[in-house]
C-alpha atoms as a PDB file:
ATOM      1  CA  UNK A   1     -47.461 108.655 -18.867  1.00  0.00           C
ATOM      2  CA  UNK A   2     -46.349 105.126 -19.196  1.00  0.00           C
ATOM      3  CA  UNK A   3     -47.939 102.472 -20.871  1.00  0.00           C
ATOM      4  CA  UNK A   4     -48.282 100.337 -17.887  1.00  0.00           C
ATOM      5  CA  UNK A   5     -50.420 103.318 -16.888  1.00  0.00           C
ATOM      6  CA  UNK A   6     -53.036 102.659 -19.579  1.00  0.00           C
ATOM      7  CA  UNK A   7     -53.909  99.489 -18.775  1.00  0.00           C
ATOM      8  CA  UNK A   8     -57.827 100.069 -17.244  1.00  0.00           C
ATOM      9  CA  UNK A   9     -59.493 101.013 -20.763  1.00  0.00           C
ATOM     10  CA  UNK A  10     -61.233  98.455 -20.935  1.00  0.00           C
ATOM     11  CA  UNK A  11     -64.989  97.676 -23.279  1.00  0.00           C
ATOM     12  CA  UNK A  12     -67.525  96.994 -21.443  1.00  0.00           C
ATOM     13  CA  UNK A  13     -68.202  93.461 -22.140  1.00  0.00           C
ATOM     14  CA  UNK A  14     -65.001  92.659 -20.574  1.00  0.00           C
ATOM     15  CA  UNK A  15     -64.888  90.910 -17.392  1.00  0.00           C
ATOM     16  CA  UNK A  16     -63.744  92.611 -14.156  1.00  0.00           C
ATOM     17  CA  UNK A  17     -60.668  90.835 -12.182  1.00  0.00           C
ATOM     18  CA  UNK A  18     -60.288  91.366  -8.445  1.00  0.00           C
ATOM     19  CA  UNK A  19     -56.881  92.843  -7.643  1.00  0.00           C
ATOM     20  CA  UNK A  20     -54.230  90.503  -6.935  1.00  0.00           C
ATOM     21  CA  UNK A  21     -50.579  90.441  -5.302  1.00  0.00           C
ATOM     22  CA  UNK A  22     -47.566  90.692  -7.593  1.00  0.00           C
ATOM     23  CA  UNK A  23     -45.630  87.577  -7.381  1.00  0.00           C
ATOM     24  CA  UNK A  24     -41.946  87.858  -8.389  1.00  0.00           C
ATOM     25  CA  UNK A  25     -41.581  84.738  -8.874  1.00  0.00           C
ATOM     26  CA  UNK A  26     -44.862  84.061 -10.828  1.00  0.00           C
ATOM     27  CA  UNK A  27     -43.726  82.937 -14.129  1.00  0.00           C
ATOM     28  CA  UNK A  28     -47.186  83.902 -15.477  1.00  0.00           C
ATOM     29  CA  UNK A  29     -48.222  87.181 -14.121  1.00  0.00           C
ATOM     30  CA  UNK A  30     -50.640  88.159 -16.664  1.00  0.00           C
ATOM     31  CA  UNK A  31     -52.904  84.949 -15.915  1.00  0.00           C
ATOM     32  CA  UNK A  32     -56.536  85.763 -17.010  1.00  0.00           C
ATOM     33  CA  UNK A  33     -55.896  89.148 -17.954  1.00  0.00           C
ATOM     34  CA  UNK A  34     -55.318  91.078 -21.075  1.00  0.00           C
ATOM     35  CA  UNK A  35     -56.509  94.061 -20.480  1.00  0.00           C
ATOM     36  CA  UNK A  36     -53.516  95.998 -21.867  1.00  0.00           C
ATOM     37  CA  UNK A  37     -54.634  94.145 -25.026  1.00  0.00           C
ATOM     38  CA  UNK A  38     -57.923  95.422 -25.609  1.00  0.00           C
ATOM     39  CA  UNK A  39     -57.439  99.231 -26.525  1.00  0.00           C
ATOM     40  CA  UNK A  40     -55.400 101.916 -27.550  1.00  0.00           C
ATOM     41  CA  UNK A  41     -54.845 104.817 -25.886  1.00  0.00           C
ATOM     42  CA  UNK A  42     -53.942 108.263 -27.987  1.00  0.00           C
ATOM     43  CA  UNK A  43     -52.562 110.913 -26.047  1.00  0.00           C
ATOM     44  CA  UNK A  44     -54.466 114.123 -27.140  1.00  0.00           C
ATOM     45  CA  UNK A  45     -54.050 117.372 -25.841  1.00  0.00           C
ATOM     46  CA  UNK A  46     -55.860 119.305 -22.966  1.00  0.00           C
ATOM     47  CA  UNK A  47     -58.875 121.094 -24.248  1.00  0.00           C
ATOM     48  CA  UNK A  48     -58.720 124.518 -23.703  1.00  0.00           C
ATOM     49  CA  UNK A  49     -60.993 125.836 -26.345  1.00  0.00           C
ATOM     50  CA  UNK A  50     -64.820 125.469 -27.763  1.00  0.00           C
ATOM     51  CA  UNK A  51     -63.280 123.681 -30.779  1.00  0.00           C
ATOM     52  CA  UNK A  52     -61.168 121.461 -28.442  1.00  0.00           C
ATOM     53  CA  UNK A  53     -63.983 120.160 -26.622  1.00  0.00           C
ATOM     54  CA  UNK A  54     -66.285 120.378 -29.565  1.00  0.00           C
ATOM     55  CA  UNK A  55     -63.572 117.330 -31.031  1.00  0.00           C
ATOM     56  CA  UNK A  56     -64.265 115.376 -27.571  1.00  0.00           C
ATOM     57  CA  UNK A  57     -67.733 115.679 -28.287  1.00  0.00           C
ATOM     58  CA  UNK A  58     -66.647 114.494 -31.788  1.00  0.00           C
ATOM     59  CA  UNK A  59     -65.011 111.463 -30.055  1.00  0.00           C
ATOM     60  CA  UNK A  60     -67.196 110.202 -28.041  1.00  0.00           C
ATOM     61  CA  UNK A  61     -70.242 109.969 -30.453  1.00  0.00           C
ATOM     62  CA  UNK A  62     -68.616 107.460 -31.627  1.00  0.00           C
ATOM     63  CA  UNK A  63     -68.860 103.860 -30.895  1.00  0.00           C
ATOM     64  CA  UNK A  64     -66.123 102.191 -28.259  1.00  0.00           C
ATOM     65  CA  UNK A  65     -64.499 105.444 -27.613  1.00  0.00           C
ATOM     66  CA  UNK A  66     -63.536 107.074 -24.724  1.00  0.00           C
ATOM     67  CA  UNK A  67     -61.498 110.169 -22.858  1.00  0.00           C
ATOM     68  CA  UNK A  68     -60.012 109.772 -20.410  1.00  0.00           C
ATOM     69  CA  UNK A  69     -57.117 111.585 -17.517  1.00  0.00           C
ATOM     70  CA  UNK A  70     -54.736 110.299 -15.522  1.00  0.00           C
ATOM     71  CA  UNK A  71     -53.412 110.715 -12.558  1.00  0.00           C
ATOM     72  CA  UNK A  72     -50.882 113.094 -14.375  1.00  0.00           C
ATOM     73  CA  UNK A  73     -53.235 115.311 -15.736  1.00  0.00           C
ATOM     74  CA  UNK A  74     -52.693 113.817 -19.141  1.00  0.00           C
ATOM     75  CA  UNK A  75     -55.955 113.385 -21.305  1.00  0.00           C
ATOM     76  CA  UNK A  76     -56.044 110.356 -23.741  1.00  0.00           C
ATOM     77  CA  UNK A  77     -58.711 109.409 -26.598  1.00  0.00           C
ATOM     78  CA  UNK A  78     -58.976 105.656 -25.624  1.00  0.00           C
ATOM     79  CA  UNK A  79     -60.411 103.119 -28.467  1.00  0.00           C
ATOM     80  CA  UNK A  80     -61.661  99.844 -27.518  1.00  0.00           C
ATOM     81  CA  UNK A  81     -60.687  97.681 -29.610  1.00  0.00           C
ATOM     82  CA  UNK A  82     -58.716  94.302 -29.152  1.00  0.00           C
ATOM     83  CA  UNK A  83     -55.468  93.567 -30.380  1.00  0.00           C
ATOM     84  CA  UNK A  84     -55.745  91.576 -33.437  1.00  0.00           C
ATOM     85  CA  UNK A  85     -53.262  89.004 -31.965  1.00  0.00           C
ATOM     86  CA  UNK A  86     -55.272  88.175 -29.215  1.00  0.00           C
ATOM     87  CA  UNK A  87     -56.537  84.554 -28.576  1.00  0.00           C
ATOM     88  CA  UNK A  88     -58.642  83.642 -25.175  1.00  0.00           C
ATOM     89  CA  UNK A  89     -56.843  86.732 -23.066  1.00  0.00           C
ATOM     90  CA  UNK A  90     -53.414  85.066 -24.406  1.00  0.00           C
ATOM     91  CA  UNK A  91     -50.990  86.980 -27.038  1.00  0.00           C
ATOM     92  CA  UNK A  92     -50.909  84.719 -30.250  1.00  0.00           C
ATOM     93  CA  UNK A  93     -47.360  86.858 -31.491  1.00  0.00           C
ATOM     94  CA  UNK A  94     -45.906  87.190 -27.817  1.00  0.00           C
ATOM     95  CA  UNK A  95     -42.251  86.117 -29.275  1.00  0.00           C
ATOM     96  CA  UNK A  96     -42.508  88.725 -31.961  1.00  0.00           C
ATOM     97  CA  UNK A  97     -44.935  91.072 -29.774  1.00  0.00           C
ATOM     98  CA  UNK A  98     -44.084  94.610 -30.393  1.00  0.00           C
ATOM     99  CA  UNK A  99     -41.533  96.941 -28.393  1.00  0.00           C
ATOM    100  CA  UNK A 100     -44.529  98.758 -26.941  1.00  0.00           C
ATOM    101  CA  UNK A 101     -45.631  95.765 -25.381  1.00  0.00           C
ATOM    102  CA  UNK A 102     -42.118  94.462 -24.316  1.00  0.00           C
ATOM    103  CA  UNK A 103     -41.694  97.389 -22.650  1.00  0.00           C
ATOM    104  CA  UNK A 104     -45.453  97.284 -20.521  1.00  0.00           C
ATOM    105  CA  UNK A 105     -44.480  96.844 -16.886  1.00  0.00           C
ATOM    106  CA  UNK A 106     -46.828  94.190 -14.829  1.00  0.00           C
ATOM    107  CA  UNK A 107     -45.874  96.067 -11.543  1.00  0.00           C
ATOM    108  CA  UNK A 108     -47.915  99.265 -12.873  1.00  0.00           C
ATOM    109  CA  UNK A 109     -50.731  96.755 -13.969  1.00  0.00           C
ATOM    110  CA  UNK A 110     -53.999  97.814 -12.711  1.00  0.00           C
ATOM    111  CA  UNK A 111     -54.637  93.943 -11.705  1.00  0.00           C
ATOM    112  CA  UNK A 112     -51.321  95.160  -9.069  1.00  0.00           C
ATOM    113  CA  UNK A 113     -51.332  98.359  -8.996  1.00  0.00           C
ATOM    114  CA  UNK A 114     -53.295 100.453  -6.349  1.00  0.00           C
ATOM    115  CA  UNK A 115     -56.483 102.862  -6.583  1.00  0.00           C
ATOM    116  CA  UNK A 116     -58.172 103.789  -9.926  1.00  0.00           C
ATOM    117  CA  UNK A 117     -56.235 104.076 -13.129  1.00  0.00           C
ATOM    118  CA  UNK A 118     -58.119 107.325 -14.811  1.00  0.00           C
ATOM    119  CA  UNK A 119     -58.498 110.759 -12.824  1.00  0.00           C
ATOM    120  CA  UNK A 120     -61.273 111.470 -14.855  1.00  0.00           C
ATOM    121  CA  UNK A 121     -63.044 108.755 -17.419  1.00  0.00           C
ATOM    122  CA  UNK A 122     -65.537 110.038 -19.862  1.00  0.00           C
ATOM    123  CA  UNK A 123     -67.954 107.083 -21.946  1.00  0.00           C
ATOM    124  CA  UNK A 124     -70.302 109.517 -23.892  1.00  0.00           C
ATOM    125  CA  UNK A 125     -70.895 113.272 -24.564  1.00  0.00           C
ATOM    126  CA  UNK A 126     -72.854 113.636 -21.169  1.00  0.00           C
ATOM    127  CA  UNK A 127     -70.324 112.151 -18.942  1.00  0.00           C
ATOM    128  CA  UNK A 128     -67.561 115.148 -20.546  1.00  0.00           C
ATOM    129  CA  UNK A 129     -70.667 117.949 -20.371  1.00  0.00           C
ATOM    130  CA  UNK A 130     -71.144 116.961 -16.193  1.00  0.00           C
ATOM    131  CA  UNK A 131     -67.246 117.306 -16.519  1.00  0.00           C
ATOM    132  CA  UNK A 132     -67.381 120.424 -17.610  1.00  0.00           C
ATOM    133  CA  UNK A 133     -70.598 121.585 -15.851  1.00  0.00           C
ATOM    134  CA  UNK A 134     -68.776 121.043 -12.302  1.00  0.00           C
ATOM    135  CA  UNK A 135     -64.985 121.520 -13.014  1.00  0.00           C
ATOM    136  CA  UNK A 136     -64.986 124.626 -15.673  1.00  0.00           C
ATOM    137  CA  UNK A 137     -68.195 126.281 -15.209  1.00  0.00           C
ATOM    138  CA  UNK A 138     -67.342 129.476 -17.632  1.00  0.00           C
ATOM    139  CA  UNK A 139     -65.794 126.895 -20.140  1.00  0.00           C
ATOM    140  CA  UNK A 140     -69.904 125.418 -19.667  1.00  0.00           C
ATOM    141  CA  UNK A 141     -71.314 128.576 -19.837  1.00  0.00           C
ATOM    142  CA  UNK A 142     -69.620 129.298 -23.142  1.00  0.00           C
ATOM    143  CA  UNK A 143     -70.414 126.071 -24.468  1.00  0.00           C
ATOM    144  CA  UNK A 144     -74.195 126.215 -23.753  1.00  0.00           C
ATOM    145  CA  UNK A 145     -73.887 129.357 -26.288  1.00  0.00           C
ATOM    146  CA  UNK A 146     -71.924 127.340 -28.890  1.00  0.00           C
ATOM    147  CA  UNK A 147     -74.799 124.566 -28.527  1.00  0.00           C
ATOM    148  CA  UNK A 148     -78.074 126.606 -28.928  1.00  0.00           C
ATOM    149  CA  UNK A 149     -79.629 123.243 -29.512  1.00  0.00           C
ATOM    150  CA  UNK A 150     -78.254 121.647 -26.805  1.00  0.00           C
ATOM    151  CA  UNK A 151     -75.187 119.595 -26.212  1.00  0.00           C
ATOM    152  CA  UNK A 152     -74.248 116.541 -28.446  1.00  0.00           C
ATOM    153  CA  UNK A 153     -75.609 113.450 -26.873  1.00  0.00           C
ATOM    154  CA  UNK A 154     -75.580 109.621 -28.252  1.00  0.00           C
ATOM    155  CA  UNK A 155     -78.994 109.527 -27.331  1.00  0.00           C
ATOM    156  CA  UNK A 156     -80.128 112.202 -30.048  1.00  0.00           C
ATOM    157  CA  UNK A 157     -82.627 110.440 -31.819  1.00  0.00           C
ATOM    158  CA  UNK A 158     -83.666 113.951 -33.977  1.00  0.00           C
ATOM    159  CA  UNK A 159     -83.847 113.719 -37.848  1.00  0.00           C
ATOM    160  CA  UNK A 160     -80.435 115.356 -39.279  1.00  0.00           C
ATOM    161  CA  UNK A 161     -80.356 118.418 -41.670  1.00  0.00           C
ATOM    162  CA  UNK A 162     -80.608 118.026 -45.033  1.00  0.00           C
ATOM    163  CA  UNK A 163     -77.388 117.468 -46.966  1.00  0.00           C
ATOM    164  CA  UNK A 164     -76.139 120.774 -48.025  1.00  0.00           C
ATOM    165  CA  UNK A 165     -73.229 118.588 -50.593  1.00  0.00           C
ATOM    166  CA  UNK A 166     -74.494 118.293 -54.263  1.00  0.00           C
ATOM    167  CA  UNK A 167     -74.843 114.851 -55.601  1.00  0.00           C
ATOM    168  CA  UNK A 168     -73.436 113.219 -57.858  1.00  0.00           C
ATOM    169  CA  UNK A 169     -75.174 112.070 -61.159  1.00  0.00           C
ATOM    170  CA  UNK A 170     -74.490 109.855 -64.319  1.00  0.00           C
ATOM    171  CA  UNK A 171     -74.454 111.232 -67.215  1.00  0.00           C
END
């Protein structure tokens, strides 16, 4: 998957552009838009096992993370977080801007490019578990075992276990 192809991972605060024409004579394509800028996208591999998706779970109980698939069947841990560079959707460094950004194309930008980015997007434990509910229903019915309590879920409010590690004391 190219780069240009992870473009749509965006946080949710971030505002949503209409889609526009590619001009090839715009000297200023990216106008507005820095979406490219404000994650990073980790390609991980297809889950196949409990313990795979038991890491997605892992994942996405964290705070701006996501999973998602392209249209290549590819499945990426996405982190939403904005380039450090970045001033008012502009790139402070673009001169000395990285090769991985040199190499972005603006014609695969999903400001240009047609359809939805992600085959599959995933925000929190409960969007993978409906995943996996519809699309790999004896991958579900195995996990259900693995989770006696029930799946992960951000919205667990329940009091953890007590700390099994010993602490530490001064002498």
């Amino acid at each position: 998957m190219s780069v240009s192809m992870l473009v749509d991972r965006l946080t949710q605060s971030l505002p949503v552009l209409e889609k526009r024409t590619l001009d090839p004579n715009d000297p200023n394509p990216c106008r507005g838009c820095s979406d490219c800028c404000e994650y990073i996208a980790i390609p991980i591999s297809r889950p196949r096992s409990k313990s795979d998706f038991d890491e997605l779970f892992w994942y996405l109980l964290h705070q701006n993370i996501w999973i998602f698939v392209d249209d290549e069947n590819d499945w990426f841990v996405q982190v939403n977080t904005p380039c450090s560079a970045l001033s008012e959707h502009r790139c402070g460094v673009y001169r000395r801007r990285p090769h991985l950004c040199r190499e972005y194309s603006v014609e695969e930008c999903t400001t240009y490019a047609p359809g939805d980015p992600d085959k599959y997007l995933f925000k929190s434990p409960d969007d993978l578990r409906e995943f996996v509910k519809l699309h790999r229903p004896k991958t579900y019915a195995r996990l259900v075992k693995h989770y006696p309590d029930g799946f992960p879920t951000k919205s667990d409010n329940s009091t953890p276990a007590p700390s099994t590690a010993r602490s530490v004391q001064s002498a």
